[in-house]
PDB file of N, CA and C in Angstrom:
ATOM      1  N   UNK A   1      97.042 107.512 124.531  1.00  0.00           N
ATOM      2  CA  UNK A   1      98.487 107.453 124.634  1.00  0.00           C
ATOM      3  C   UNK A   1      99.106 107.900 123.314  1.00  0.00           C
ATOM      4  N   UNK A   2      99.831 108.796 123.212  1.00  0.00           N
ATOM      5  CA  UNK A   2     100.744 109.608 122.144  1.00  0.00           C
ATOM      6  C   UNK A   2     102.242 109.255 121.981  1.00  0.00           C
ATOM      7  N   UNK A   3     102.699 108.157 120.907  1.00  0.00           N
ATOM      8  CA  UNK A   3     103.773 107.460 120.729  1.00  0.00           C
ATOM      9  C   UNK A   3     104.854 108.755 119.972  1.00  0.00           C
ATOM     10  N   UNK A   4     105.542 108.716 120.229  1.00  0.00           N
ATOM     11  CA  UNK A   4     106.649 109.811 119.270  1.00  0.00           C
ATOM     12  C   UNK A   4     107.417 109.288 118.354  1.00  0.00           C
ATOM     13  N   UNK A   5     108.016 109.722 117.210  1.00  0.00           N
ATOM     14  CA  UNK A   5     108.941 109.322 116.579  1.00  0.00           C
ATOM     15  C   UNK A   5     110.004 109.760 116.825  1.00  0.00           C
ATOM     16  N   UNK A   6     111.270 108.974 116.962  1.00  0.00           N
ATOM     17  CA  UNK A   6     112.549 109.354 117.348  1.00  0.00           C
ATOM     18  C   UNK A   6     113.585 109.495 116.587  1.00  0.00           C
ATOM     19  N   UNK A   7     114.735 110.507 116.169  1.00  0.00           N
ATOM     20  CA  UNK A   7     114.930 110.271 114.881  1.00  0.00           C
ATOM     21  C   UNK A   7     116.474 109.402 115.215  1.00  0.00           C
ATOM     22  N   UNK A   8     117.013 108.735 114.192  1.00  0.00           N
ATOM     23  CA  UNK A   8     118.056 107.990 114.362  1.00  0.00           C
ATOM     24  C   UNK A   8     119.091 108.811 114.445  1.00  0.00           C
ATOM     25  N   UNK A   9     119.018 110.159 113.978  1.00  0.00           N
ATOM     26  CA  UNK A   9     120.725 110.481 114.413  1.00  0.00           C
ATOM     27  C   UNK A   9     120.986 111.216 115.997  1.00  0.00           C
ATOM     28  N   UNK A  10     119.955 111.237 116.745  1.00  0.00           N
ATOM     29  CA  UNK A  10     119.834 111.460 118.234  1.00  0.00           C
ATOM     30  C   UNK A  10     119.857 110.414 118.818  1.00  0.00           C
ATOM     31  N   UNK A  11     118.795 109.073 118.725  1.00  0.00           N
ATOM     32  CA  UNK A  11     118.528 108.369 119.380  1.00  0.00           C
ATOM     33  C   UNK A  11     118.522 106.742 119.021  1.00  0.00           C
ATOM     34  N   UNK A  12     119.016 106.040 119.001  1.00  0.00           N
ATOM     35  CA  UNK A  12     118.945 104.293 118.538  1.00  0.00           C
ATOM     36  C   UNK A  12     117.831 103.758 119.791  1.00  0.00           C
ATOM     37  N   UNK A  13     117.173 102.988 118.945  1.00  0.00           N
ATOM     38  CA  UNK A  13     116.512 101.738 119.627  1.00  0.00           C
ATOM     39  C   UNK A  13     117.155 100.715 120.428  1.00  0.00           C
ATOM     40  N   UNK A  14     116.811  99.611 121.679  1.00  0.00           N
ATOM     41  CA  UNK A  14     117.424  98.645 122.117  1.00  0.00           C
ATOM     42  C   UNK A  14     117.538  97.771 121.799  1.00  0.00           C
ATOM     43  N   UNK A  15     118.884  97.189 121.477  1.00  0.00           N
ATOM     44  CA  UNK A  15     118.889  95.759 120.706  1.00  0.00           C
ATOM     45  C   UNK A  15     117.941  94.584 120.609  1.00  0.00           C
ATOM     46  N   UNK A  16     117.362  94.495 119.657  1.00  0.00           N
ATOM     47  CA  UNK A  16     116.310  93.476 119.776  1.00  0.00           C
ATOM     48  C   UNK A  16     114.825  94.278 119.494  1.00  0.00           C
ATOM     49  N   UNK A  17     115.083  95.236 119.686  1.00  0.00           N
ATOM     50  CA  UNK A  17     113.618  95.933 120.165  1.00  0.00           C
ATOM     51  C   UNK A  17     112.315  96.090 119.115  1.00  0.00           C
ATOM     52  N   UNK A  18     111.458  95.793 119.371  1.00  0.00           N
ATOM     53  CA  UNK A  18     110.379  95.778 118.401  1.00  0.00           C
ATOM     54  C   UNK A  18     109.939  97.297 117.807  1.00  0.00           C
ATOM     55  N   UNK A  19     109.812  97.544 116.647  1.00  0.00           N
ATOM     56  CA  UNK A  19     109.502  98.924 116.210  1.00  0.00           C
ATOM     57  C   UNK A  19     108.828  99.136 115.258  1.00  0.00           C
ATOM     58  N   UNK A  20     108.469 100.416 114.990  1.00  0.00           N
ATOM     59  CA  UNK A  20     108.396 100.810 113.514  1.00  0.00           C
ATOM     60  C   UNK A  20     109.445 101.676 113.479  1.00  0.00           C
ATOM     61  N   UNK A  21     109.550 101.790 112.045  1.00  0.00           N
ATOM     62  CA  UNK A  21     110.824 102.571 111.207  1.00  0.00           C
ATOM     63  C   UNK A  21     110.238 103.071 109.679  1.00  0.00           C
ATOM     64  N   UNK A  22     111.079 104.206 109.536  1.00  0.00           N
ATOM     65  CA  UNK A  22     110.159 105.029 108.371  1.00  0.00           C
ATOM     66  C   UNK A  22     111.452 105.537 107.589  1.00  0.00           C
ATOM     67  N   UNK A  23     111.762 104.602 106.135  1.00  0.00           N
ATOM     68  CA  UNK A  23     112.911 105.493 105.177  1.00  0.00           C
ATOM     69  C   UNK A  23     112.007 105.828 103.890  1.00  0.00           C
ATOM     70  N   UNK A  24     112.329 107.604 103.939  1.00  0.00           N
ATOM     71  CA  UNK A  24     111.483 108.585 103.032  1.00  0.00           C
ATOM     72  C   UNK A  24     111.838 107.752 101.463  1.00  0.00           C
ATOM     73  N   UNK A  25     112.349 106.600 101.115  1.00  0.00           N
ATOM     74  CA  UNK A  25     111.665 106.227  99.608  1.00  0.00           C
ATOM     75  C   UNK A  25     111.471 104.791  99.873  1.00  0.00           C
ATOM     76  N   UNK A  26     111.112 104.277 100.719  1.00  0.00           N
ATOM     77  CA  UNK A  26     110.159 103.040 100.977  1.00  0.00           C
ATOM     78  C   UNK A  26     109.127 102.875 101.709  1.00  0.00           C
ATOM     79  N   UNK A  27     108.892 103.969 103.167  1.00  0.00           N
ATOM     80  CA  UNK A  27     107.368 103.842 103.401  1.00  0.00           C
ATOM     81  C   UNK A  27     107.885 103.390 104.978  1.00  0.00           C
ATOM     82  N   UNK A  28     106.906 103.070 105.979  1.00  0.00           N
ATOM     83  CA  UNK A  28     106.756 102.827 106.979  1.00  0.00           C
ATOM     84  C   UNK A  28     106.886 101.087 106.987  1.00  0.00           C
ATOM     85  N   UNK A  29     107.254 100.547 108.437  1.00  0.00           N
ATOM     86  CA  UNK A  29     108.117  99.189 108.403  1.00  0.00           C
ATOM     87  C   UNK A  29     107.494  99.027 109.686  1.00  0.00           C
ATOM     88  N   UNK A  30     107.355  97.764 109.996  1.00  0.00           N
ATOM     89  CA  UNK A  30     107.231  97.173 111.458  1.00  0.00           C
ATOM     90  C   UNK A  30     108.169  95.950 111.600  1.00  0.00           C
ATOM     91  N   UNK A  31     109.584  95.913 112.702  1.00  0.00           N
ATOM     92  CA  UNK A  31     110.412  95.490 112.712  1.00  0.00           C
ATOM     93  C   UNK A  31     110.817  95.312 113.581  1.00  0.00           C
ATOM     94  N   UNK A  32     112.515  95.219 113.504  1.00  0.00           N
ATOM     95  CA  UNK A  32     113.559  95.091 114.805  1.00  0.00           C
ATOM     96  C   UNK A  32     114.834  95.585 114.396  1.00  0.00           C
ATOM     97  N   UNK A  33     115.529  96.632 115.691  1.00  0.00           N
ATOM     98  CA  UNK A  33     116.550  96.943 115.374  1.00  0.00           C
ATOM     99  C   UNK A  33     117.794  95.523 115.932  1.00  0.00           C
ATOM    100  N   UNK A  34     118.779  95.873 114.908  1.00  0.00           N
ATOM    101  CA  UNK A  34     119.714  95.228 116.227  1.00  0.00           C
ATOM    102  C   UNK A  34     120.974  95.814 115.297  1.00  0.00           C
ATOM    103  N   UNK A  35     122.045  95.386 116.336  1.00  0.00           N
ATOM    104  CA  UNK A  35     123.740  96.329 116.243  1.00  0.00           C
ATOM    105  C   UNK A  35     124.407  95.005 115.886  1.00  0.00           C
ATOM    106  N   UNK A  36     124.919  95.438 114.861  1.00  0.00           N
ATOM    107  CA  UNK A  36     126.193  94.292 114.066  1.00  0.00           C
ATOM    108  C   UNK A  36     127.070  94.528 113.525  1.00  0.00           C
ATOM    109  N   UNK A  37     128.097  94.937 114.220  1.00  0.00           N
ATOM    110  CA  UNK A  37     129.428  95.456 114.102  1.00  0.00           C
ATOM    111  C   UNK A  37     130.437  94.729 112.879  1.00  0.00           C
ATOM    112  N   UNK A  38     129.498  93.233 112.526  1.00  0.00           N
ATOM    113  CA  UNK A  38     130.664  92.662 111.907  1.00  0.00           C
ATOM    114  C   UNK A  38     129.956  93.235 110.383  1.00  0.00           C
ATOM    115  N   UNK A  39     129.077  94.095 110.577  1.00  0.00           N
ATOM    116  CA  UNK A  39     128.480  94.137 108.997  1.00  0.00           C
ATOM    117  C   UNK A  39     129.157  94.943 108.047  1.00  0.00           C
ATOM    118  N   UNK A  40     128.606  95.394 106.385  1.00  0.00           N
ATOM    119  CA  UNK A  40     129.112  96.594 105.632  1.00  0.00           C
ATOM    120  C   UNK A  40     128.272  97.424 106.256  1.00  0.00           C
ATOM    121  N   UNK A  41     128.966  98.392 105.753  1.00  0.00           N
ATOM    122  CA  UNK A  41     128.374  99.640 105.869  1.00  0.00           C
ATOM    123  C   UNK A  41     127.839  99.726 108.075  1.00  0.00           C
ATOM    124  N   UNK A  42     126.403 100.624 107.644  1.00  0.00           N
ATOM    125  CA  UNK A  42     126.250 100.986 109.302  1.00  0.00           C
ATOM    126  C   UNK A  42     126.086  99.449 110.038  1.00  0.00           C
ATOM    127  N   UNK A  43     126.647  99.752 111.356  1.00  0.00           N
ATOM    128  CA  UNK A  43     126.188  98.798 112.425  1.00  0.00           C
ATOM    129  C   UNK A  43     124.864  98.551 112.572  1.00  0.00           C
ATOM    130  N   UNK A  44     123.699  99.480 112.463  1.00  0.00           N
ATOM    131  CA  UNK A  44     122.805 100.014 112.917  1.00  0.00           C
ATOM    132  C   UNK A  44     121.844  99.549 111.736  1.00  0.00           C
ATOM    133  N   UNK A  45     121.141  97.990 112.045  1.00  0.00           N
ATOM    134  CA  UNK A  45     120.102  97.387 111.532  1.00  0.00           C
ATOM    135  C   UNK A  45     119.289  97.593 111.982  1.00  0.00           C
ATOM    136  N   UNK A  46     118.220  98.216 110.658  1.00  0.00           N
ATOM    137  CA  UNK A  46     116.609  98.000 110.753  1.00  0.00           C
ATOM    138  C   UNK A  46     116.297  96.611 110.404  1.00  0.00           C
ATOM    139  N   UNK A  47     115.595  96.025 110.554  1.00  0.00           N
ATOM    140  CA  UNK A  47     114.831  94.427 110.071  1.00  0.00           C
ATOM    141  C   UNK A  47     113.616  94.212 110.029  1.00  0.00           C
ATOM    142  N   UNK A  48     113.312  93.554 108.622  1.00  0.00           N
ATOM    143  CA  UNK A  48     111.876  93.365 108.782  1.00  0.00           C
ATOM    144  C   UNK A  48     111.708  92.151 107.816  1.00  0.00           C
ATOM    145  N   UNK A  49     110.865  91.176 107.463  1.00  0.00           N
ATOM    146  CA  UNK A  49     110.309  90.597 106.586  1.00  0.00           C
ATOM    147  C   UNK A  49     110.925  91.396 105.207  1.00  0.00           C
ATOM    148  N   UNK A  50     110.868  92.189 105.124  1.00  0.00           N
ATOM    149  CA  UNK A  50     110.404  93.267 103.258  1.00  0.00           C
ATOM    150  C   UNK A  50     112.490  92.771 103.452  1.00  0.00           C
ATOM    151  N   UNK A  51     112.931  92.779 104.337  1.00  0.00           N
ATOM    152  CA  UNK A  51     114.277  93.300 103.859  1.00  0.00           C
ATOM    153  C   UNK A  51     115.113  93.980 105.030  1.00  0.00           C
ATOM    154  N   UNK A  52     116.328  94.277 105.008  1.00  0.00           N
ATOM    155  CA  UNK A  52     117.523  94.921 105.755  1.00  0.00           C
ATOM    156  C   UNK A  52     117.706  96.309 105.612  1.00  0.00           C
ATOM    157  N   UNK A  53     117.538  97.498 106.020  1.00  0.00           N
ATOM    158  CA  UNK A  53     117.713  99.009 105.670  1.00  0.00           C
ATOM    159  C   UNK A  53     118.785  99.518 107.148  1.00  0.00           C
ATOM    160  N   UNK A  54     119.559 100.243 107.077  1.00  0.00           N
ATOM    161  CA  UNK A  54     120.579 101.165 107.790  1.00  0.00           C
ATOM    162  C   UNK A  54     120.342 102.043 108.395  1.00  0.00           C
ATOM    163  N   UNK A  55     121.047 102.820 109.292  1.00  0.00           N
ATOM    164  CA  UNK A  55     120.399 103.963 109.762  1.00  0.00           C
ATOM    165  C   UNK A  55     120.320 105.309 108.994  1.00  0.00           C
ATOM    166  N   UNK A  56     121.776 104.545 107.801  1.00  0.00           N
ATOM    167  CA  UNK A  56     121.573 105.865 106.875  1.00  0.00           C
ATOM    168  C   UNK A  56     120.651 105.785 105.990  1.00  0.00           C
ATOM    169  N   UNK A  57     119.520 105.253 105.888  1.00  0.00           N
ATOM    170  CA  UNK A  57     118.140 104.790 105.181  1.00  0.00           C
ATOM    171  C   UNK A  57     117.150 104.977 105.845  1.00  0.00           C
ATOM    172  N   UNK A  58     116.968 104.659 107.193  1.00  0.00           N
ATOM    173  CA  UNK A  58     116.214 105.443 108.470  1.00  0.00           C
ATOM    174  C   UNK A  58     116.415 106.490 108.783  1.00  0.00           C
ATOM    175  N   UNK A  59     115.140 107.498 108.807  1.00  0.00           N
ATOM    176  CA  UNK A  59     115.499 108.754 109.172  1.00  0.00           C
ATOM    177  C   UNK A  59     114.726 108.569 110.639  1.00  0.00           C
ATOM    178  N   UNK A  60     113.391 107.903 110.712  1.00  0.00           N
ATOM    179  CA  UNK A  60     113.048 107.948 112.323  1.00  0.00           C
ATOM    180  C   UNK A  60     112.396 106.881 112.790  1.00  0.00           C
ATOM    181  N   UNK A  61     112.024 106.184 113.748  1.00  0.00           N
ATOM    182  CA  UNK A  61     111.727 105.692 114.329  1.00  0.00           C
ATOM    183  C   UNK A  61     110.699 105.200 115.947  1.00  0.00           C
ATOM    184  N   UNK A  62     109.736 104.491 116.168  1.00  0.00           N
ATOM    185  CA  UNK A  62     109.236 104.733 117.044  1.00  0.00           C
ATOM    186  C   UNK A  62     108.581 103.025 117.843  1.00  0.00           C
ATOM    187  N   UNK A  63     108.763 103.107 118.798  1.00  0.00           N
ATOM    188  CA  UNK A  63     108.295 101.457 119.750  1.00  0.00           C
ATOM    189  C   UNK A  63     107.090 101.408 119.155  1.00  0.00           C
ATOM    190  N   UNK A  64     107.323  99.787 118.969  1.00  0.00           N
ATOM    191  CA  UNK A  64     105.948  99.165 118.929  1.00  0.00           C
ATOM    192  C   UNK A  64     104.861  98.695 120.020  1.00  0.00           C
ATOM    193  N   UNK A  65     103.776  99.287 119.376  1.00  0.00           N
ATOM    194  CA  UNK A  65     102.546  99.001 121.350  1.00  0.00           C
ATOM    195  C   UNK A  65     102.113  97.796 120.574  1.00  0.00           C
ATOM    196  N   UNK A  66     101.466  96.338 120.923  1.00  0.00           N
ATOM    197  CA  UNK A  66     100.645  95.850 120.026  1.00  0.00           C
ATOM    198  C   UNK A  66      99.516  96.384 120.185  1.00  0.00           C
ATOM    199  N   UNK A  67      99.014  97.111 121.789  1.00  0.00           N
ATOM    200  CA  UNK A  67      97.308  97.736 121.845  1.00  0.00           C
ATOM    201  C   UNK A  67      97.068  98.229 120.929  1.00  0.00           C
ATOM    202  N   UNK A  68      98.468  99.388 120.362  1.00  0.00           N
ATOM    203  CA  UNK A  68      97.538 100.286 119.257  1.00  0.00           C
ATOM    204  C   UNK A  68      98.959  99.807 117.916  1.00  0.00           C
ATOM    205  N   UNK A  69      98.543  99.070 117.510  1.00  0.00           N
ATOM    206  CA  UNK A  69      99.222  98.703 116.719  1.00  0.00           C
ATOM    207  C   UNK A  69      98.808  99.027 114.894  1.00  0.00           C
ATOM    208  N   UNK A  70      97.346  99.527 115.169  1.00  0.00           N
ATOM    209  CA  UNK A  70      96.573 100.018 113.768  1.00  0.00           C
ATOM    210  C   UNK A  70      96.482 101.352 113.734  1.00  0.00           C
ATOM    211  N   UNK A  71      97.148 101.850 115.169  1.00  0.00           N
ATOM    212  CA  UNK A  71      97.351 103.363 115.089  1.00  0.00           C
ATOM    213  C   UNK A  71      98.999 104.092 114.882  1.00  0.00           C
ATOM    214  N   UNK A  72      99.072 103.995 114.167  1.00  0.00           N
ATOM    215  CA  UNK A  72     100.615 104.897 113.600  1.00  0.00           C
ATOM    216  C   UNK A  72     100.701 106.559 113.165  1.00  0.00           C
ATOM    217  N   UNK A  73     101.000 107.398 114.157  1.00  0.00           N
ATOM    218  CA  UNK A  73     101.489 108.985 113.708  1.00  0.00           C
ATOM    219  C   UNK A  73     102.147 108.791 112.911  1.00  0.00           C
ATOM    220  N   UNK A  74     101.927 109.997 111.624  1.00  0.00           N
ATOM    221  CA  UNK A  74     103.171 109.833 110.542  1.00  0.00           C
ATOM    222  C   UNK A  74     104.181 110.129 110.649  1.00  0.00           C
ATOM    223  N   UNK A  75     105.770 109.986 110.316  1.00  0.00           N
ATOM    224  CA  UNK A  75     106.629 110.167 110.936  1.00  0.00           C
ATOM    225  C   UNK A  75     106.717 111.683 110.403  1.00  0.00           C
ATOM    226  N   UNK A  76     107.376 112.744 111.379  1.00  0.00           N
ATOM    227  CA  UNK A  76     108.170 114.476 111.049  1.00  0.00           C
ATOM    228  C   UNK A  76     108.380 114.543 109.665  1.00  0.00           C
ATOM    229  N   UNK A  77     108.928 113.590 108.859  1.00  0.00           N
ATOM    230  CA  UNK A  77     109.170 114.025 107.457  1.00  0.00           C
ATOM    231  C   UNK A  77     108.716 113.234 106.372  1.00  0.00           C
ATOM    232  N   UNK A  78     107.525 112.697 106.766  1.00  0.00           N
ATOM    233  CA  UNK A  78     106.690 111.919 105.984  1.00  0.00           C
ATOM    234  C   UNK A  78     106.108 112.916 104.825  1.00  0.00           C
ATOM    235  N   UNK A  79     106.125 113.378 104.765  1.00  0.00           N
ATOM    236  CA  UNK A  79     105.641 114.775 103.373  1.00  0.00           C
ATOM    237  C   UNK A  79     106.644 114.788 102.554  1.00  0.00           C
ATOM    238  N   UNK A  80     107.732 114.595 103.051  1.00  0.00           N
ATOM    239  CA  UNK A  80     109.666 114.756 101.987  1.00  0.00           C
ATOM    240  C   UNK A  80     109.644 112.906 101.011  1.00  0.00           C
ATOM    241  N   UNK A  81     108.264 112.242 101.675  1.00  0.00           N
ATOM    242  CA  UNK A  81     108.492 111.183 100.714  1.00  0.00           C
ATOM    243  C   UNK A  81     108.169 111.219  99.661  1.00  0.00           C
ATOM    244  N   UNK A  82     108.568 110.892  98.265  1.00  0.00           N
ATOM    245  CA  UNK A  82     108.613 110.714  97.218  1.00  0.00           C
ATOM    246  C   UNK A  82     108.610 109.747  96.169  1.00  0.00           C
ATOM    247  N   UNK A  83     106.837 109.358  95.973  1.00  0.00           N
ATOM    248  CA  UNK A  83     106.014 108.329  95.143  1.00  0.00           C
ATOM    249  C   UNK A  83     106.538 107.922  94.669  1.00  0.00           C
ATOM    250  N   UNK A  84     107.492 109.516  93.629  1.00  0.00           N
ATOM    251  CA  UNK A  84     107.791 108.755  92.224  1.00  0.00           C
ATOM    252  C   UNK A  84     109.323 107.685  92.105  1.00  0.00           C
ATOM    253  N   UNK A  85     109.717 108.108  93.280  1.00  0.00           N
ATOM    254  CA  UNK A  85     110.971 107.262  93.311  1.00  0.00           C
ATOM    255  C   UNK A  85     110.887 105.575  93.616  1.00  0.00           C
ATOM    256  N   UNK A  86     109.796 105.651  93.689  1.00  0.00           N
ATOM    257  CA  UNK A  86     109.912 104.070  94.174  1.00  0.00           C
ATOM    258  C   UNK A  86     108.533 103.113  93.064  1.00  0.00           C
ATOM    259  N   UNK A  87     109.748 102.595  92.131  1.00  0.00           N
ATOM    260  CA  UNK A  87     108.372 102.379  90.841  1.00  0.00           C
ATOM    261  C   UNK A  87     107.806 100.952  91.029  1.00  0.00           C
ATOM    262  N   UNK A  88     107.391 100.218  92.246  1.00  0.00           N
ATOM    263  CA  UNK A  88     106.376  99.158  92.661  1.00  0.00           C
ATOM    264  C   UNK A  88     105.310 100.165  93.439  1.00  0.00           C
ATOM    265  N   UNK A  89     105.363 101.515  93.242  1.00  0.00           N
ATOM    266  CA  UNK A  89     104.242 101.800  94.194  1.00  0.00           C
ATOM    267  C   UNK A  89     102.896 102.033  93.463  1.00  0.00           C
ATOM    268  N   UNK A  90     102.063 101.225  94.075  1.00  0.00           N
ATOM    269  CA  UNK A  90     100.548 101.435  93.381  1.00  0.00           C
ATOM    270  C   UNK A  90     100.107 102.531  93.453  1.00  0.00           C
ATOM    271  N   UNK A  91     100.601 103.403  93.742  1.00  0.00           N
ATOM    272  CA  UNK A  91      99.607 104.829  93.239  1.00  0.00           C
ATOM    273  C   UNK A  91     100.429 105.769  92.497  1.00  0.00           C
ATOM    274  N   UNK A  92     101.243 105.151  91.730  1.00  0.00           N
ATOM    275  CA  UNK A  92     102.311 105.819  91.139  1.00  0.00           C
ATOM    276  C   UNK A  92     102.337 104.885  89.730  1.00  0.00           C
ATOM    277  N   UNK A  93     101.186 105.564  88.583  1.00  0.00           N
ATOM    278  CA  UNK A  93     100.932 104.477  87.504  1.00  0.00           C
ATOM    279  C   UNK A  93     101.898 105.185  86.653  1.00  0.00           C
ATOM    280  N   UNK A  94     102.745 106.104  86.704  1.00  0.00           N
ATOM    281  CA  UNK A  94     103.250 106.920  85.281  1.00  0.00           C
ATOM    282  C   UNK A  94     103.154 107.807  85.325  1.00  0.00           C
ATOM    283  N   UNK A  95     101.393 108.287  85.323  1.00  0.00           N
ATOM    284  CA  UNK A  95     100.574 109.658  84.914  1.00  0.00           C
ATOM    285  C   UNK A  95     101.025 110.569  86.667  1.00  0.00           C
ATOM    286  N   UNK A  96     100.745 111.856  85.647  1.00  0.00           N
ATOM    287  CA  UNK A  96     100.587 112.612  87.166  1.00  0.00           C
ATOM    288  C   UNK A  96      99.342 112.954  87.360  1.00  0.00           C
ATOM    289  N   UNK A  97      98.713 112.147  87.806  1.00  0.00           N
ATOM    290  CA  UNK A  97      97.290 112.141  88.606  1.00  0.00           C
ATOM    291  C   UNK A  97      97.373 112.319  90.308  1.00  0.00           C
ATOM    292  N   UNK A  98      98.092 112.393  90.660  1.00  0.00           N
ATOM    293  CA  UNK A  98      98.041 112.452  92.186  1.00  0.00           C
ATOM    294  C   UNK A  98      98.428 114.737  92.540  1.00  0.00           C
ATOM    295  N   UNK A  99      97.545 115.238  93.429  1.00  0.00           N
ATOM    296  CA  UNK A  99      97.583 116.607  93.576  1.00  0.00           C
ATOM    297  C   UNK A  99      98.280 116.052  95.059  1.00  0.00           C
ATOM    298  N   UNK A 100      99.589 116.944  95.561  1.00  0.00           N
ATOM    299  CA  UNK A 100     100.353 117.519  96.146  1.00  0.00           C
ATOM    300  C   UNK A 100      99.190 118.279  97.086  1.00  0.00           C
ATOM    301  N   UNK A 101      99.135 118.001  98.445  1.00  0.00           N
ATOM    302  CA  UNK A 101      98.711 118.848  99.835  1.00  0.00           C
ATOM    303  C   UNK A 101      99.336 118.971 100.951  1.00  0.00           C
ATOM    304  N   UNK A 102      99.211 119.664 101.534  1.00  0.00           N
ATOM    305  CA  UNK A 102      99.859 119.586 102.887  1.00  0.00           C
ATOM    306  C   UNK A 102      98.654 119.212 103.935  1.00  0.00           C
ATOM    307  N   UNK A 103      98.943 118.053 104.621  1.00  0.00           N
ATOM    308  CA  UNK A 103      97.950 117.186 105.735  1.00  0.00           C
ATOM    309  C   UNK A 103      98.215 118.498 106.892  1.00  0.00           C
ATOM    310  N   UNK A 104      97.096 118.863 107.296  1.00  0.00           N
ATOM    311  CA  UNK A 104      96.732 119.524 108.697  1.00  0.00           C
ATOM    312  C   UNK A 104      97.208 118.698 109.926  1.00  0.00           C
ATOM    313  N   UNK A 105      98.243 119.207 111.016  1.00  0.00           N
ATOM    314  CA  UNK A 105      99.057 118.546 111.677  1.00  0.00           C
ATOM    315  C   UNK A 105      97.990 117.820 112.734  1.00  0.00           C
ATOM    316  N   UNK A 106      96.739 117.739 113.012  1.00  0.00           N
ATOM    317  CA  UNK A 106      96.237 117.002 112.976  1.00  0.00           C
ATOM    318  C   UNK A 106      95.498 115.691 112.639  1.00  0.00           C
ATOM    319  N   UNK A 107      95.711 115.548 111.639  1.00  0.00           N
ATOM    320  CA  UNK A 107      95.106 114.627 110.496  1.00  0.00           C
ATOM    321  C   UNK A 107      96.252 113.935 110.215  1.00  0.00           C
ATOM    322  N   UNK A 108      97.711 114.054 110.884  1.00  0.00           N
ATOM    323  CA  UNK A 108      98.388 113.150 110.453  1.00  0.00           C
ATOM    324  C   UNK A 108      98.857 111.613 111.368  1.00  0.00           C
ATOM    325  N   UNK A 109      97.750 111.122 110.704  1.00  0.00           N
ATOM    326  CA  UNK A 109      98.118 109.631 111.683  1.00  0.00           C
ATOM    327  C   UNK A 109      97.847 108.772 110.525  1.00  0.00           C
ATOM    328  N   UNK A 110      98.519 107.758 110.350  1.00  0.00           N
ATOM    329  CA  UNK A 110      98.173 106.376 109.731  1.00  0.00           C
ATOM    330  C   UNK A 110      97.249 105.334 110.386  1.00  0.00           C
ATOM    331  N   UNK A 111      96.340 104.624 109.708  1.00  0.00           N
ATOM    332  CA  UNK A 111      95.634 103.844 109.839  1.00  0.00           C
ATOM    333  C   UNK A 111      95.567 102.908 108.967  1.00  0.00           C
ATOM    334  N   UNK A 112      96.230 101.679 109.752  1.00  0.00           N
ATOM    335  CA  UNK A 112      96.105 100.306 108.971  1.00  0.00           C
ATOM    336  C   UNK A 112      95.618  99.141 109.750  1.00  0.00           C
ATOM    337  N   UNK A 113      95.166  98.002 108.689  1.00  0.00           N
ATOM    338  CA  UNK A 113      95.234  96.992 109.324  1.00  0.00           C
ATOM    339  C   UNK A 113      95.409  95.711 108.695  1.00  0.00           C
ATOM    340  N   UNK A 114      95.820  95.167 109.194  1.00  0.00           N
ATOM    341  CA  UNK A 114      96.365  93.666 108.569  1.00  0.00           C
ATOM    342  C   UNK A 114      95.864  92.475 109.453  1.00  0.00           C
ATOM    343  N   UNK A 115      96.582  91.483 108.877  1.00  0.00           N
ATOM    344  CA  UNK A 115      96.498  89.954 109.271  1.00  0.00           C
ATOM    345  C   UNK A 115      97.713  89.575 109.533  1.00  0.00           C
ATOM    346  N   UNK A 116      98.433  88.783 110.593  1.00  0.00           N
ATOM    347  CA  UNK A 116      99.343  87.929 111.033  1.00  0.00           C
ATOM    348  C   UNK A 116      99.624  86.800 111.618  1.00  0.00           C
ATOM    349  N   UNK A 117     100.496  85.902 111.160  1.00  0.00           N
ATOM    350  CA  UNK A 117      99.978  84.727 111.902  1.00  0.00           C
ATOM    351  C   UNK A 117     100.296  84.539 112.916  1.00  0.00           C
ATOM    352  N   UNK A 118     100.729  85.583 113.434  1.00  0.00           N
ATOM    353  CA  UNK A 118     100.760  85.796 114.811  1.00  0.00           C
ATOM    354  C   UNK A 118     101.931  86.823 115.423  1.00  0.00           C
ATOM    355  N   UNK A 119     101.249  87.485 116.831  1.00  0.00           N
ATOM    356  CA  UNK A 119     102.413  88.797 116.937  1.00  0.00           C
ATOM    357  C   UNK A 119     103.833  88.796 117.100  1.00  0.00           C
ATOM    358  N   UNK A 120     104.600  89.538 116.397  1.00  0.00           N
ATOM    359  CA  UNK A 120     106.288  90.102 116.497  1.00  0.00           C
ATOM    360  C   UNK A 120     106.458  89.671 118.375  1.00  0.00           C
TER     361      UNK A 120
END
């Protein structure tokens, strides 16, 4: 099964809805959208544990399966992210030690896995 990413200025998630979400200087999120009109700025909440991000901070988005929940495609503009902007990131010591590639559009899937004390 082949999940897509959807990008936020076409398409919003359903209130409540379980997801991932991807803003190019923080990284990939597993969350919930929801609409709150009484807020600043956009209506249009991402949510997660880490924190609150917008849609103007989301560039895309995609449903959460729990089956494949250690399988994540990278999102369309996951290459436009940028290490150096975000200075808690562990592979970003200072030095420029990291070489610049372009991932073969095959090879682009994420693979993680974690612990929870139980599912979203």
């Amino acid at each position: 099964m082949t999940r897509q990413w959807q990008t936020t200025s076409k398409k919003l998630p359903n209130e409540g809805q379980k997801i991932y979400y991807f803003c190019d200087f923080l990284g990939i999120f597993r969350g919930e959208y929801h609409f709150s009109k009484n807020s600043y700025g956009s209506p249009h909440k991402f949510i997660s544990k880490h924190g609150i991000l917008d849609s103007d901070d989301v560039s895309h988005w995609m449903i959460y399966d729990h089956s494949l929940k250690d399988m994540v495609p990278l999102p369309p503009d996951y290459i436009k992210a940028d290490i150096n902007r975000n200075s808690q990131c562990l592979i970003n010591s200072g030095e420029d030690m990291i070489d610049n590639y372009e991932l073969p559009q095959q090879q682009r899937q994420f693979n993680f896995t974690y612990i929870t004390a139980g599912d979203i």
